[in-house]
Every structure is written in structure tokens, then in C-alpha cells.
N, C-alpha and C. Protein backbone atom coordinates (compact mmCIF):
# COMPACT_ATOMS: atom_id res chain seq x y z
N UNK A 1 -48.05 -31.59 -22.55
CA UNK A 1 -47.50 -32.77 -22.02
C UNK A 1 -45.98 -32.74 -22.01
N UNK A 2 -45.56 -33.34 -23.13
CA UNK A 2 -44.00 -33.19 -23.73
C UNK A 2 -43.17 -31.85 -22.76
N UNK A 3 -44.30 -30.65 -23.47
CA UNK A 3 -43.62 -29.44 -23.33
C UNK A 3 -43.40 -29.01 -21.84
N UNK A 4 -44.18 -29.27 -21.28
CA UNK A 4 -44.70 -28.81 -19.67
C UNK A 4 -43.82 -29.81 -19.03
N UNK A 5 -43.67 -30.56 -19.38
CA UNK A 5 -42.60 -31.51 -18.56
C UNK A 5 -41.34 -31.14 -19.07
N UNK A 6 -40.75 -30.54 -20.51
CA UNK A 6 -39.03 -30.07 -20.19
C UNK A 6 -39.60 -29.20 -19.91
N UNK A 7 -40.07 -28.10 -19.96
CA UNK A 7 -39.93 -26.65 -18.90
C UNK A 7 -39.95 -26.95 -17.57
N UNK A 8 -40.51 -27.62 -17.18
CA UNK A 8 -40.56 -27.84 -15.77
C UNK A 8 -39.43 -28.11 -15.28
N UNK A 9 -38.81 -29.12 -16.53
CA UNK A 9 -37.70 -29.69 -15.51
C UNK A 9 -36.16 -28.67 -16.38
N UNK A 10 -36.62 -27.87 -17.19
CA UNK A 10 -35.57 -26.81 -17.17
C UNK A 10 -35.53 -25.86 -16.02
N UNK A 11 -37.08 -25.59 -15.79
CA UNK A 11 -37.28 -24.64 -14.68
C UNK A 11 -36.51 -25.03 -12.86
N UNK A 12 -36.73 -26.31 -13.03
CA UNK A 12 -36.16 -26.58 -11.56
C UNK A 12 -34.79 -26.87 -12.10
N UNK A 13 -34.37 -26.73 -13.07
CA UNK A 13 -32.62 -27.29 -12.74
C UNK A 13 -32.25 -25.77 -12.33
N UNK A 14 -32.65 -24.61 -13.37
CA UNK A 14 -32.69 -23.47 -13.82
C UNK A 14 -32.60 -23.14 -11.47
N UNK A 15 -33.73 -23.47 -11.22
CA UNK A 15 -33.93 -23.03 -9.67
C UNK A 15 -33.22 -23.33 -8.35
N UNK A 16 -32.52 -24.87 -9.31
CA UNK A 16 -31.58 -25.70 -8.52
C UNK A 16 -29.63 -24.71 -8.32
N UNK A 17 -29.58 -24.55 -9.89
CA UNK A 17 -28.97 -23.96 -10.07
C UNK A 17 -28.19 -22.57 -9.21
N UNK A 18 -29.58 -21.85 -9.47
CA UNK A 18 -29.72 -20.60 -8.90
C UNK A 18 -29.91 -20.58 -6.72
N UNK A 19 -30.51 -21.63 -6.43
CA UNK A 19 -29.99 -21.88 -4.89
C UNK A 19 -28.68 -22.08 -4.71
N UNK A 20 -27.80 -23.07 -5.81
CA UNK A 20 -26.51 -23.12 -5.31
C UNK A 20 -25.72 -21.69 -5.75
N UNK A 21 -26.17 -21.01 -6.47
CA UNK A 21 -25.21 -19.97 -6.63
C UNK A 21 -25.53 -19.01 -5.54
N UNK A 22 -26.66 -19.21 -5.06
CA UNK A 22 -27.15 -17.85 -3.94
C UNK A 22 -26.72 -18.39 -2.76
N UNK A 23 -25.96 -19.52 -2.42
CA UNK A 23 -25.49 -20.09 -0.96
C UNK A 23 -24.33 -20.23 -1.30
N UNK A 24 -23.39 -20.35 -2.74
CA UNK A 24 -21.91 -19.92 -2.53
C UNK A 24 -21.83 -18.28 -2.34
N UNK A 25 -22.74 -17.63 -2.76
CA UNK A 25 -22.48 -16.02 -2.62
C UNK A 25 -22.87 -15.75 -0.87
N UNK A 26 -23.98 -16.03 -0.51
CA UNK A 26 -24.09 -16.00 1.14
C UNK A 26 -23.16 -16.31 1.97
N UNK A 27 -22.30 -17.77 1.21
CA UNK A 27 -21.51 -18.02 2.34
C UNK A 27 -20.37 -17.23 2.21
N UNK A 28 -19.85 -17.07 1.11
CA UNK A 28 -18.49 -16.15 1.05
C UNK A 28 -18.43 -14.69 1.31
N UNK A 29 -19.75 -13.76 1.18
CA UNK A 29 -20.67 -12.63 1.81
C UNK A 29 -20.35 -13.47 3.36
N UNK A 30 -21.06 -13.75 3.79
CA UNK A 30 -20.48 -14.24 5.59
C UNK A 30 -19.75 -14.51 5.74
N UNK A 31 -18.19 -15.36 5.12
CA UNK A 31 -16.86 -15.30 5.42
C UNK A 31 -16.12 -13.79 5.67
N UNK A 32 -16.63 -12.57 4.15
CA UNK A 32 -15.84 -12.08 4.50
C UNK A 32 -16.45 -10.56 5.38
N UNK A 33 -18.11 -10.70 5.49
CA UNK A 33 -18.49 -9.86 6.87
C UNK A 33 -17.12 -10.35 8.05
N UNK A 34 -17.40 -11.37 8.68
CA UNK A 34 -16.85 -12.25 9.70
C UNK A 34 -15.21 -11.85 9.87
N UNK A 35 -14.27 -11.55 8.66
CA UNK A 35 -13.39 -11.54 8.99
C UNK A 35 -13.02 -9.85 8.89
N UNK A 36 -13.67 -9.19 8.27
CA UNK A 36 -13.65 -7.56 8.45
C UNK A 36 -13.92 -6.93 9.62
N UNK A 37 -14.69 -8.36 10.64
CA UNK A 37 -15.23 -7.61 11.83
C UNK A 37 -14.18 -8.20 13.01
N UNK A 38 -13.26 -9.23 12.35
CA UNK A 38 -12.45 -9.15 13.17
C UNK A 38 -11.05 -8.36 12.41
N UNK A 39 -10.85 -8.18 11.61
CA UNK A 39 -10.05 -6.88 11.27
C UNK A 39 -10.70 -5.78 12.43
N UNK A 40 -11.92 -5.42 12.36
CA UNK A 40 -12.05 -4.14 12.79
C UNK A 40 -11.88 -4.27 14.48
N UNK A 41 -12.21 -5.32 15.33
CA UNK A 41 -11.89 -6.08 16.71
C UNK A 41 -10.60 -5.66 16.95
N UNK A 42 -9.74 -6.31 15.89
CA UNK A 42 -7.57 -6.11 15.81
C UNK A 42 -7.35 -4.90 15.63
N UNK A 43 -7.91 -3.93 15.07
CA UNK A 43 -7.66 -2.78 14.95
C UNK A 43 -8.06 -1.96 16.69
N UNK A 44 -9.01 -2.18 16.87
CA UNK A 44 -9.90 -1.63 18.39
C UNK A 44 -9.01 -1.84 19.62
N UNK A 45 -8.59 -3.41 19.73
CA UNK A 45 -7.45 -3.52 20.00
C UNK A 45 -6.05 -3.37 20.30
N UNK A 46 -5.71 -3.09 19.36
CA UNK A 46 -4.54 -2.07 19.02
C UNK A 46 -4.43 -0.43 19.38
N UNK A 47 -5.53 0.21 18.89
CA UNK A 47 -5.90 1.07 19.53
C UNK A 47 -6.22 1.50 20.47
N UNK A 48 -6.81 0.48 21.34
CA UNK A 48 -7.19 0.75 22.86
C UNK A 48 -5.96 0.37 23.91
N UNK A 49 -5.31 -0.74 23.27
CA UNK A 49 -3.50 -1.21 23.74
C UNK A 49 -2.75 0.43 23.97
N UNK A 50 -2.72 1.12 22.56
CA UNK A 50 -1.96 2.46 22.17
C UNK A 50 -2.64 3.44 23.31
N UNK A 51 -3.63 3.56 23.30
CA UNK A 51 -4.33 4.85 24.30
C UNK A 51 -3.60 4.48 25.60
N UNK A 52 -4.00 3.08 26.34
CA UNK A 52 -3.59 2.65 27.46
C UNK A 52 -1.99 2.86 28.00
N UNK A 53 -1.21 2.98 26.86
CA UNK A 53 0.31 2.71 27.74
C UNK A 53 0.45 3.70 27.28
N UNK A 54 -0.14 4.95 26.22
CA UNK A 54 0.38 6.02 26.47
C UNK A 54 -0.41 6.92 27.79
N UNK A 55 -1.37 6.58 28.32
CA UNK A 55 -1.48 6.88 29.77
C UNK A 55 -0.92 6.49 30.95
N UNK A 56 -0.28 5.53 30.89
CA UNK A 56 0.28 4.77 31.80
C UNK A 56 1.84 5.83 31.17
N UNK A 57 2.04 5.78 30.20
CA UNK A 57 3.53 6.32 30.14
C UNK A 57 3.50 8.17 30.47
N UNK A 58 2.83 8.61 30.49
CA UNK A 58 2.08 9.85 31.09
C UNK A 58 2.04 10.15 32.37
N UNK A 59 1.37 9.08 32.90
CA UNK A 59 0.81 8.72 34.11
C UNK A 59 2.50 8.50 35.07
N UNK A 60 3.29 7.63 34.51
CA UNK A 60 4.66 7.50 34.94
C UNK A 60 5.36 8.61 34.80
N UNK A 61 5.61 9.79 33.93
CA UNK A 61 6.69 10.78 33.84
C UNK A 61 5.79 11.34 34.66
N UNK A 62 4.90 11.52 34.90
CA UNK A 62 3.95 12.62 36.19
C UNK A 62 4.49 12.32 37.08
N UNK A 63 4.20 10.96 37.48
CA UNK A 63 4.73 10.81 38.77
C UNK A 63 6.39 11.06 38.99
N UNK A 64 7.17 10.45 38.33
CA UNK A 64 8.12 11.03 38.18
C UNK A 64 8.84 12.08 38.56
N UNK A 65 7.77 13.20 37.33
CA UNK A 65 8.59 14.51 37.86
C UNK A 65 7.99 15.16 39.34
N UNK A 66 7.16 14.34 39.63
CA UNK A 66 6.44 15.11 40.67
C UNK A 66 7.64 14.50 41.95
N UNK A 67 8.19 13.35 41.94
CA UNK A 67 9.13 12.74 43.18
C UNK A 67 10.71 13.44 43.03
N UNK A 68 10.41 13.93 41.13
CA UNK A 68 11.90 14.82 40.99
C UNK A 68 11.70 16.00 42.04
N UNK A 69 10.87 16.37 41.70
CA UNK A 69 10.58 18.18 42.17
C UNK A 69 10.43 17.65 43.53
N UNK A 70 9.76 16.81 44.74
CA UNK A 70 9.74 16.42 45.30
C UNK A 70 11.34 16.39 46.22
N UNK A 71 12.31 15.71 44.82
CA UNK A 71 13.12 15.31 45.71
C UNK A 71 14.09 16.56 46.16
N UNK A 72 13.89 17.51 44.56
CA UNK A 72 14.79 18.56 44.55
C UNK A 72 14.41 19.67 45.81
N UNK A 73 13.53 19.49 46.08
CA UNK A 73 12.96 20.76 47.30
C UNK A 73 13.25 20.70 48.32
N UNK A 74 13.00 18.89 48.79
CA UNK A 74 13.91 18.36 50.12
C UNK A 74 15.92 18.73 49.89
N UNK A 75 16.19 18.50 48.93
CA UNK A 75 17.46 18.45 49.22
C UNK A 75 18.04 20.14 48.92
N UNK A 76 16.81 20.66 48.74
CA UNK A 76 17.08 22.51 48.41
C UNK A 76 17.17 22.65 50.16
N UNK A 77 15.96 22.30 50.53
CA UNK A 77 15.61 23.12 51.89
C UNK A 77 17.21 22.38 53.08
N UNK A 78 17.30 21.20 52.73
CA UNK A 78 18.29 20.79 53.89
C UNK A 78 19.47 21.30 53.42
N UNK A 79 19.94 21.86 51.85
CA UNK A 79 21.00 22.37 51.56
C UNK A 79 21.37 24.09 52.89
N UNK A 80 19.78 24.48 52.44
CA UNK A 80 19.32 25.47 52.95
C UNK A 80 19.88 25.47 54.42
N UNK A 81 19.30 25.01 55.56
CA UNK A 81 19.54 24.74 56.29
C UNK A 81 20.66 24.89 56.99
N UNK A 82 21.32 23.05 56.06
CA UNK A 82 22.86 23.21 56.80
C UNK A 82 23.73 24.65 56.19
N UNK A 83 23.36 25.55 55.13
CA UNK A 83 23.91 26.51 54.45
C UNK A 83 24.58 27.50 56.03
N UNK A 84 22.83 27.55 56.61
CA UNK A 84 22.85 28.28 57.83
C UNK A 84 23.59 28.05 58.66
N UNK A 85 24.09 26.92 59.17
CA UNK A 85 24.22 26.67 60.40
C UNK A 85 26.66 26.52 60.37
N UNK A 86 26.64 26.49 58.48
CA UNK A 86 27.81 25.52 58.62
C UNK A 86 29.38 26.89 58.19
N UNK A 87 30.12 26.70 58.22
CA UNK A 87 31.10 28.20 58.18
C UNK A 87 30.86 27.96 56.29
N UNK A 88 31.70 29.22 55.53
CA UNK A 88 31.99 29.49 54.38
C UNK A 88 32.39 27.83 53.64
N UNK A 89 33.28 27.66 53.65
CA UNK A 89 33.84 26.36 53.59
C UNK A 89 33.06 24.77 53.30
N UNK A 90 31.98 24.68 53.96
CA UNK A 90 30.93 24.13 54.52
C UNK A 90 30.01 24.36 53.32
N UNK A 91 29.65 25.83 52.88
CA UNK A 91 28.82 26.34 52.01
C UNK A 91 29.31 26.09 50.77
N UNK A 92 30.33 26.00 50.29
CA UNK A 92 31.25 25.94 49.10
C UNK A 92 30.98 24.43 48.55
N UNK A 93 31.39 23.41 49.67
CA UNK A 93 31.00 21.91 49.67
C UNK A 93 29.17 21.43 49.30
N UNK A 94 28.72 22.22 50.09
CA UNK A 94 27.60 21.43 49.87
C UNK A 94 26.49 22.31 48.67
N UNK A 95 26.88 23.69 48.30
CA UNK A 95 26.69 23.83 46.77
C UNK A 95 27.24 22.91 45.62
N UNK A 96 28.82 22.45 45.98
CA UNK A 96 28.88 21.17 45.35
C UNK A 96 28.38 20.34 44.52
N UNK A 97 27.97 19.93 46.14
CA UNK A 97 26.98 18.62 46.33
C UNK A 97 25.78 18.74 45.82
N UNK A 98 25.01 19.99 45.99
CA UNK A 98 23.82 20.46 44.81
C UNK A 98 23.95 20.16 43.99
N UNK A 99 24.89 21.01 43.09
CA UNK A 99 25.04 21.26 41.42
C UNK A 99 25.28 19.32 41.38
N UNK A 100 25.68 18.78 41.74
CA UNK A 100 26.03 17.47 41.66
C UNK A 100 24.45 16.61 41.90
N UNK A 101 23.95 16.78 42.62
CA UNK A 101 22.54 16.33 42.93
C UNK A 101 21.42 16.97 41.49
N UNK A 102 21.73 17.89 41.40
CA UNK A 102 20.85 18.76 40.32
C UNK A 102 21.18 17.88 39.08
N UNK A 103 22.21 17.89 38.67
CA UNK A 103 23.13 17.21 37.53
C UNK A 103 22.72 15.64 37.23
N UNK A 104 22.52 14.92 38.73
CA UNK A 104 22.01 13.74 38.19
C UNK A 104 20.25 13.20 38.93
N UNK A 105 19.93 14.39 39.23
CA UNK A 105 18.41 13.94 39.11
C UNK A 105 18.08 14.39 37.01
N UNK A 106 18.70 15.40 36.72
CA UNK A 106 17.98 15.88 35.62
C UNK A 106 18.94 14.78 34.34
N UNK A 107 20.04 14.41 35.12
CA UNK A 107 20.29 12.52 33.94
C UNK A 107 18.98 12.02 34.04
N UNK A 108 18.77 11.50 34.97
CA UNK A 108 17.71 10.85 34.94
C UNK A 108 16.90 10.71 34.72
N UNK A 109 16.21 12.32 34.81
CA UNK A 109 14.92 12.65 34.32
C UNK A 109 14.74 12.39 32.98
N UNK A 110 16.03 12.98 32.11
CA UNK A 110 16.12 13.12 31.10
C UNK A 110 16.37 11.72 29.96
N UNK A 111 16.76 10.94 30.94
CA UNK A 111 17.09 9.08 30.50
C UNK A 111 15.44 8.68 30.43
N UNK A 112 14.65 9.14 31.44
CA UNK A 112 13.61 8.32 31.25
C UNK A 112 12.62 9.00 30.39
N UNK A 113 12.59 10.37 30.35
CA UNK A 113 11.98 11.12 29.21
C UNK A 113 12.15 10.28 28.11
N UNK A 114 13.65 9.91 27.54
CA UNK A 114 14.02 9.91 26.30
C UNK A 114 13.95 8.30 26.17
N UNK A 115 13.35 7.40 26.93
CA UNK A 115 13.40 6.31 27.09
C UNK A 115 11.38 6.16 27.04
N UNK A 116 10.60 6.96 27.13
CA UNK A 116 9.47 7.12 27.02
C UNK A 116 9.18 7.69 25.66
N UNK A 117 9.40 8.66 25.38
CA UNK A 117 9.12 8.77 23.97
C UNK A 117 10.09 8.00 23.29
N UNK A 118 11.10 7.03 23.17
CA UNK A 118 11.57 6.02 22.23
C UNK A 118 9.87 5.11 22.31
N UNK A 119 9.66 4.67 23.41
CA UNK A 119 8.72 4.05 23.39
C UNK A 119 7.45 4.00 22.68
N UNK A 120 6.77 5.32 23.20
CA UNK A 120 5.84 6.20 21.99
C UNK A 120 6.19 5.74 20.38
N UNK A 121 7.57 6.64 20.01
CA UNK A 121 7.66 6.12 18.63
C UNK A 121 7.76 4.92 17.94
N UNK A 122 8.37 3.74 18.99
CA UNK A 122 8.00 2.24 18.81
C UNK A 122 6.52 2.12 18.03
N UNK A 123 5.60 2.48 19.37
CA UNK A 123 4.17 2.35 19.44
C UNK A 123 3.50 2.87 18.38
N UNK A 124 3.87 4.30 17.70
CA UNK A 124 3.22 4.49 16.52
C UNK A 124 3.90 4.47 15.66
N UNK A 125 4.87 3.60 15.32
CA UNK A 125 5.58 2.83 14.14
C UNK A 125 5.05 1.45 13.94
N UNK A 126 4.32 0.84 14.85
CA UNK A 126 3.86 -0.25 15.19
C UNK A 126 2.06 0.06 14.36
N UNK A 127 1.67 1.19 15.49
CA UNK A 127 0.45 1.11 14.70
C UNK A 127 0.30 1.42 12.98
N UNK A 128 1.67 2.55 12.50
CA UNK A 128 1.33 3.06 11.28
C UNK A 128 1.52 1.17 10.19
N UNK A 129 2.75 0.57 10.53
CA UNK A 129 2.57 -0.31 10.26
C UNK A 129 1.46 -1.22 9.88
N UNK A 130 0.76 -1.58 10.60
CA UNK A 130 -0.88 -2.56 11.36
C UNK A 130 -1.91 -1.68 10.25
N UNK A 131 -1.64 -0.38 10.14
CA UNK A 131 -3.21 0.18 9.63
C UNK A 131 -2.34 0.20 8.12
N UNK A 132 -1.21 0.03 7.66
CA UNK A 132 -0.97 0.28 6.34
C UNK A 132 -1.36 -1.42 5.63
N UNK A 133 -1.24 -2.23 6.43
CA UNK A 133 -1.31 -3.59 6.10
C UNK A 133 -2.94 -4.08 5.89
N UNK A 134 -3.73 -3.00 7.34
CA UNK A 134 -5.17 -3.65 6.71
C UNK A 134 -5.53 -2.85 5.80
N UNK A 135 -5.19 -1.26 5.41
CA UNK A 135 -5.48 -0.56 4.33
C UNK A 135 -5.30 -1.35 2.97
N UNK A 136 -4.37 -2.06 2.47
CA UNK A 136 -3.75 -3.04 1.25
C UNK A 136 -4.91 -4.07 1.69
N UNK A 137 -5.06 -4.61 2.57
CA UNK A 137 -5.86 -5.91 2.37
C UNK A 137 -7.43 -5.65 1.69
N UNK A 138 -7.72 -4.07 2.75
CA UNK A 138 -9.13 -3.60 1.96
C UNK A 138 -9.02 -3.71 0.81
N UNK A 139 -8.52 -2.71 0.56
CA UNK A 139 -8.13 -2.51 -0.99
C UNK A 139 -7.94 -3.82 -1.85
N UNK A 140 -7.37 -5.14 -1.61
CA UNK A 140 -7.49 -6.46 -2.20
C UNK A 140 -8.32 -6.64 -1.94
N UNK A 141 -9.62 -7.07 -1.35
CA UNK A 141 -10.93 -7.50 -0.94
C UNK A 141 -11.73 -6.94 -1.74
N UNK A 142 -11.72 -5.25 -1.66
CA UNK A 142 -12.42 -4.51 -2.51
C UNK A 142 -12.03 -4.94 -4.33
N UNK A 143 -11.10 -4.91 -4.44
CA UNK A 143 -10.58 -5.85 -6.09
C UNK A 143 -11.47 -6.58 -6.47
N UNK A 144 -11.35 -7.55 -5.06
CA UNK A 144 -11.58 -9.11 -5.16
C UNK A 144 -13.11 -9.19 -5.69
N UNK A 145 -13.77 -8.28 -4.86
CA UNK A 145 -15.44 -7.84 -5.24
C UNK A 145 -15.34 -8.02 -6.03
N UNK A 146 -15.01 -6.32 -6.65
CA UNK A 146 -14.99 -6.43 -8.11
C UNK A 146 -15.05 -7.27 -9.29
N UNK A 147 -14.09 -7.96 -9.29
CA UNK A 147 -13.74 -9.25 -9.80
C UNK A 147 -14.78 -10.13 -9.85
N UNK A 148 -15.52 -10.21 -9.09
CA UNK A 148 -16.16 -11.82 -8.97
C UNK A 148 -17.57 -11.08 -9.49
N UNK A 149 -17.99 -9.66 -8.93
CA UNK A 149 -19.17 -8.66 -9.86
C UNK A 149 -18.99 -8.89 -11.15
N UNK A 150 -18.02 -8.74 -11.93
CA UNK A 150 -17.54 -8.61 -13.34
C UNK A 150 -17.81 -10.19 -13.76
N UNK A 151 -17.03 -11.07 -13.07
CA UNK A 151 -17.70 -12.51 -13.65
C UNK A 151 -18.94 -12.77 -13.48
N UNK A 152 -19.73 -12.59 -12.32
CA UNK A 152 -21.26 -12.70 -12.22
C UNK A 152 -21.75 -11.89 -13.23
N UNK A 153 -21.50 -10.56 -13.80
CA UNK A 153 -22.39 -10.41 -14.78
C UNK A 153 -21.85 -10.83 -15.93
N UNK A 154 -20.75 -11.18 -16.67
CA UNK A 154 -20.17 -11.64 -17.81
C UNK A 154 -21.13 -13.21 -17.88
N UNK A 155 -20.78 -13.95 -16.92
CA UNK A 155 -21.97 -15.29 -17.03
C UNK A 155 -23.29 -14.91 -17.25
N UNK A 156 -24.04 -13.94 -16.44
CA UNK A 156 -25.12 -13.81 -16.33
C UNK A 156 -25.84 -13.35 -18.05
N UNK A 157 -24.89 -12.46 -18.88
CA UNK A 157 -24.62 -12.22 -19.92
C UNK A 157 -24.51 -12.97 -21.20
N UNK A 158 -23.48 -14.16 -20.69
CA UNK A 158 -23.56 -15.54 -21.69
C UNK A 158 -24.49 -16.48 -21.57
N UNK A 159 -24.94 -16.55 -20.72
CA UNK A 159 -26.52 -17.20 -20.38
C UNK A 159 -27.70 -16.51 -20.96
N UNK A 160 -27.82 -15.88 -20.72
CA UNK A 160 -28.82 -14.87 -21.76
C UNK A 160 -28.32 -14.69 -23.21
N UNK A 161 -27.39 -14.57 -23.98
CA UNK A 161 -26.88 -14.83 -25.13
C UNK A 161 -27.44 -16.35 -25.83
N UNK A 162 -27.06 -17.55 -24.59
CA UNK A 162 -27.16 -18.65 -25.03
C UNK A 162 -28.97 -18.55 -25.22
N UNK A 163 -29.69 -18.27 -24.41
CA UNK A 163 -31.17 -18.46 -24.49
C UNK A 163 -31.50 -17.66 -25.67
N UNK A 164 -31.18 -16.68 -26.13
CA UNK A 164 -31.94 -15.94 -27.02
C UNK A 164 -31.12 -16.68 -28.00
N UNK A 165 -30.26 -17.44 -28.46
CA UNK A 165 -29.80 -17.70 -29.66
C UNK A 165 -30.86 -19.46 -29.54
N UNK A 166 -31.10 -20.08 -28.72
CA UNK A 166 -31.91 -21.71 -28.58
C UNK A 166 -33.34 -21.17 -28.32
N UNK A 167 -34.15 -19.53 -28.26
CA UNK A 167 -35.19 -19.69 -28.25
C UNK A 167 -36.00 -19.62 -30.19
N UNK A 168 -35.48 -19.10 -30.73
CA UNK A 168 -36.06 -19.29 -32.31
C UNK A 168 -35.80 -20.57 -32.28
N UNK A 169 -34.77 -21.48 -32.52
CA UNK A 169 -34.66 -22.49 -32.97
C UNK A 169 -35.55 -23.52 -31.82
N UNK A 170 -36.04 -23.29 -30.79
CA UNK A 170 -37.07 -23.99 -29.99
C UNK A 170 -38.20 -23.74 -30.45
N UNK A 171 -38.60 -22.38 -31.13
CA UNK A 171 -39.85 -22.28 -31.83
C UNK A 171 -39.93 -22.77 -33.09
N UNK A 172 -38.95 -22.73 -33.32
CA UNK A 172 -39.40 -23.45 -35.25
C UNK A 172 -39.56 -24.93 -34.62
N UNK A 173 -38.83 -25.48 -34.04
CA UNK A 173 -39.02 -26.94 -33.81
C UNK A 173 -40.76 -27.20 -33.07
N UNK A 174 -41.08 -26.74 -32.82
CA UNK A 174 -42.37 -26.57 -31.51
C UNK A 174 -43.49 -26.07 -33.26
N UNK A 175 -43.17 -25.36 -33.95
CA UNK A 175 -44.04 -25.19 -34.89
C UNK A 175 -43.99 -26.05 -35.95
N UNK A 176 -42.94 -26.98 -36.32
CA UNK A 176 -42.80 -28.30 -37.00
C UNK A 176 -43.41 -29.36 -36.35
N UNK A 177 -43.59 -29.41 -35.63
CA UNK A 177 -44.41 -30.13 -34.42
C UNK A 177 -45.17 -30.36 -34.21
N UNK A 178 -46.13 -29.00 -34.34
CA UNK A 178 -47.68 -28.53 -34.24
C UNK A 178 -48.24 -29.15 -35.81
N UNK A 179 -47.17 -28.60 -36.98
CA UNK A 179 -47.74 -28.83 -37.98
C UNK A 179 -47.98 -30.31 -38.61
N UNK A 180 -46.99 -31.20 -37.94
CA UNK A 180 -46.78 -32.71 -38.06
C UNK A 180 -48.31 -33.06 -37.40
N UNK A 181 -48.79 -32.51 -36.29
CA UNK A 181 -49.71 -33.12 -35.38
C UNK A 181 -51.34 -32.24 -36.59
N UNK A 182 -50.85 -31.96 -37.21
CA UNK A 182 -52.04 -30.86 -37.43
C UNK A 182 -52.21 -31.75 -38.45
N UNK A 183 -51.61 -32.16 -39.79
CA UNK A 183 -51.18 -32.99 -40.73
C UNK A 183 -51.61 -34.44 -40.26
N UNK A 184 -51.32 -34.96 -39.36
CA UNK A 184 -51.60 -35.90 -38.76
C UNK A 184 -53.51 -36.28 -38.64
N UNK A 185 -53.41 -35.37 -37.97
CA UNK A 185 -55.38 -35.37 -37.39
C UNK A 185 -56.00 -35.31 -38.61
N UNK A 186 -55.50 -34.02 -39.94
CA UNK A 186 -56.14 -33.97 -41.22
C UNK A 186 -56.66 -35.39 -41.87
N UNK A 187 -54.92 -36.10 -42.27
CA UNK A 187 -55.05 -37.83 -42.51
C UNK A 187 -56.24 -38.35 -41.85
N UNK A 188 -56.57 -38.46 -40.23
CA UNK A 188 -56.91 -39.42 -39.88
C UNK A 188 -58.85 -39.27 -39.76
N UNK A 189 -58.54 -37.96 -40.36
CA UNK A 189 -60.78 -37.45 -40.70
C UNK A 189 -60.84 -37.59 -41.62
């Protein structure tokens, strides 16, 4: 009677208990799935950003050198040309004008080369940055586990301490009990 009714109702606090601890652990287990997977989204991101403009910045010095060489061949062949047609004098000038043409297509080339890989190294100073920051955060998260493992079993530990030190003294009381009721019935035959 007595007995079956506190166990029972130790048992459901005991169960009550144990739902709320298994839905703060679920939910904070699903907070931090949820935000690792958008860590890993920001990272994909980033990475797929990095692939993209270094093709596009690829994709640009190609073209590039291809309108350099392009341009240098046209202005070879018409150098060529008028070379033929123009006296000594004529030839002297418009070698010139080459070495002068040569001189500032390869500025240029060389401005935007060096203006493309500045860029590049932006870009993976940027990423080394981004992956050193979520590397530290793992690494705090992973702590953080830890941490809250170590208190879940340290409680889980003092709870079991507490029961085995209130289960003798629940049995002597439960056998003072029996013997009162036993004592009792003797009296009353």
C-alpha cells in the first residue's frame, strides 16, 4: 500500500526527471548539429566563392595574354611591312616605336599579373583566416562536450552515492515496520 505508492511516485518523479534531462540534451544535441552544418554551408561557400574567382582570374590573364600576343603580332607584322616599303630612316623610327609598344604592352601585362596574384593572396589570407577561426571554435565545442560529459557523469555518480547511502537506512525503517505490524497482529490473537 504505503510502499507501492512512494515508489511509484519516486518512480515517476525519478521518470519525470529523466524526460526533462533527455529534451535539454536533444535540444542542445540539435542546436549544435544545426549550427556545425551551417559552419560547414560557410565554409562550402567560401570555398566554392575561392575556386570561382580564381577561374575567372585565370580565365582573365588568358584572355589577356591571348589579346597581348594578339596585339603584339599585328603590330610585328605592320612594323614588318611598313619596314619594307619605308627608306633606312623610316626603319630606325618605327623599331622605335616597337621597342616602345613592346615596353608598354609588357607594363601592362605585368600590372595586371601583379594585380591578380595580389588578389589571389588577399583570397587565401582570407580563407586561411575563416578556417583558423572555425578550427578554435571546434576545438571550444569539442571542450564544451567534454565538459558537460564530465558533469553528466559526476551527477549521475552523486545520485547513485545518494541512493546507496538512503537504501539501508530505507530497509531498517521498512523492517521496524514489519516488526511493529508483526507485534501488533501477535497482541491482537
Amino acid at each position: 500500500g504505503i510502499q507501492a505508492a512512494l515508489r511509484g511516485h519516486h518512480a515517476r518523479k525519478l521518470l519525470n526527471s529523466k524526460k526533462a534531462a533527455a529534451t535539454v540534451i536533444q535540444r542542445e544535441w540539435k542546436c549544435f548539429i544545426a549550427f556545425l552544418q551551417y559552419q560547414s554551408d560557410c565554409i562550402d561557400i567560401v570555398i566554392v566563392q575561392s575556386v570561382i574567382r580564381c577561374r575567372q582570374a585565370h580565365s582573365l590573364a588568358m584572355s589577356r595574354l591571348g589579346a597581348v600576343k594578339t596585339v603584339q603580332a599585328a603590330s610585328r607584322q605592320w612594323l614588318a611591312s611598313r619596314r619594307a616599303r619605308n627608306i633606312l630612316a623610316q626603319k630606325i623610327a618605327e623599331l622605335r616605336q616597337q621597342n616602345v609598344a613592346a615596353i608598354r604592352i609588357q607594363s601592362t601585362f605585368r600590372g595586371c599579373m601583379a594585380k591578380s596574384l595580389l588578389q589571389q593572396h588577399k583570397a587565401a589570407t582570407r580563407i586561411q583566416k575563416t578556417w583558423r577561426c572555425f578550427f578554435v571554435h571546434v576545438d571550444f565545442m569539442l571542450a564544451l562536450l567534454d565538459i558537460m560529459t564530465i558533469q553528466r557523469c559526476a551527477k549521475k555518480y552523486i545520485k547513485q552515492r545518494r541512493i546507496a547511502k538512503a537504501t539501508p537506512g530505507i530497509t531498517a525503517m521498512q523492517s521496524l515496520f514489519r516488526g511493529c505490524l508483526d507485534r501488533a497482529d501477535t497482541r491482537r490473537r
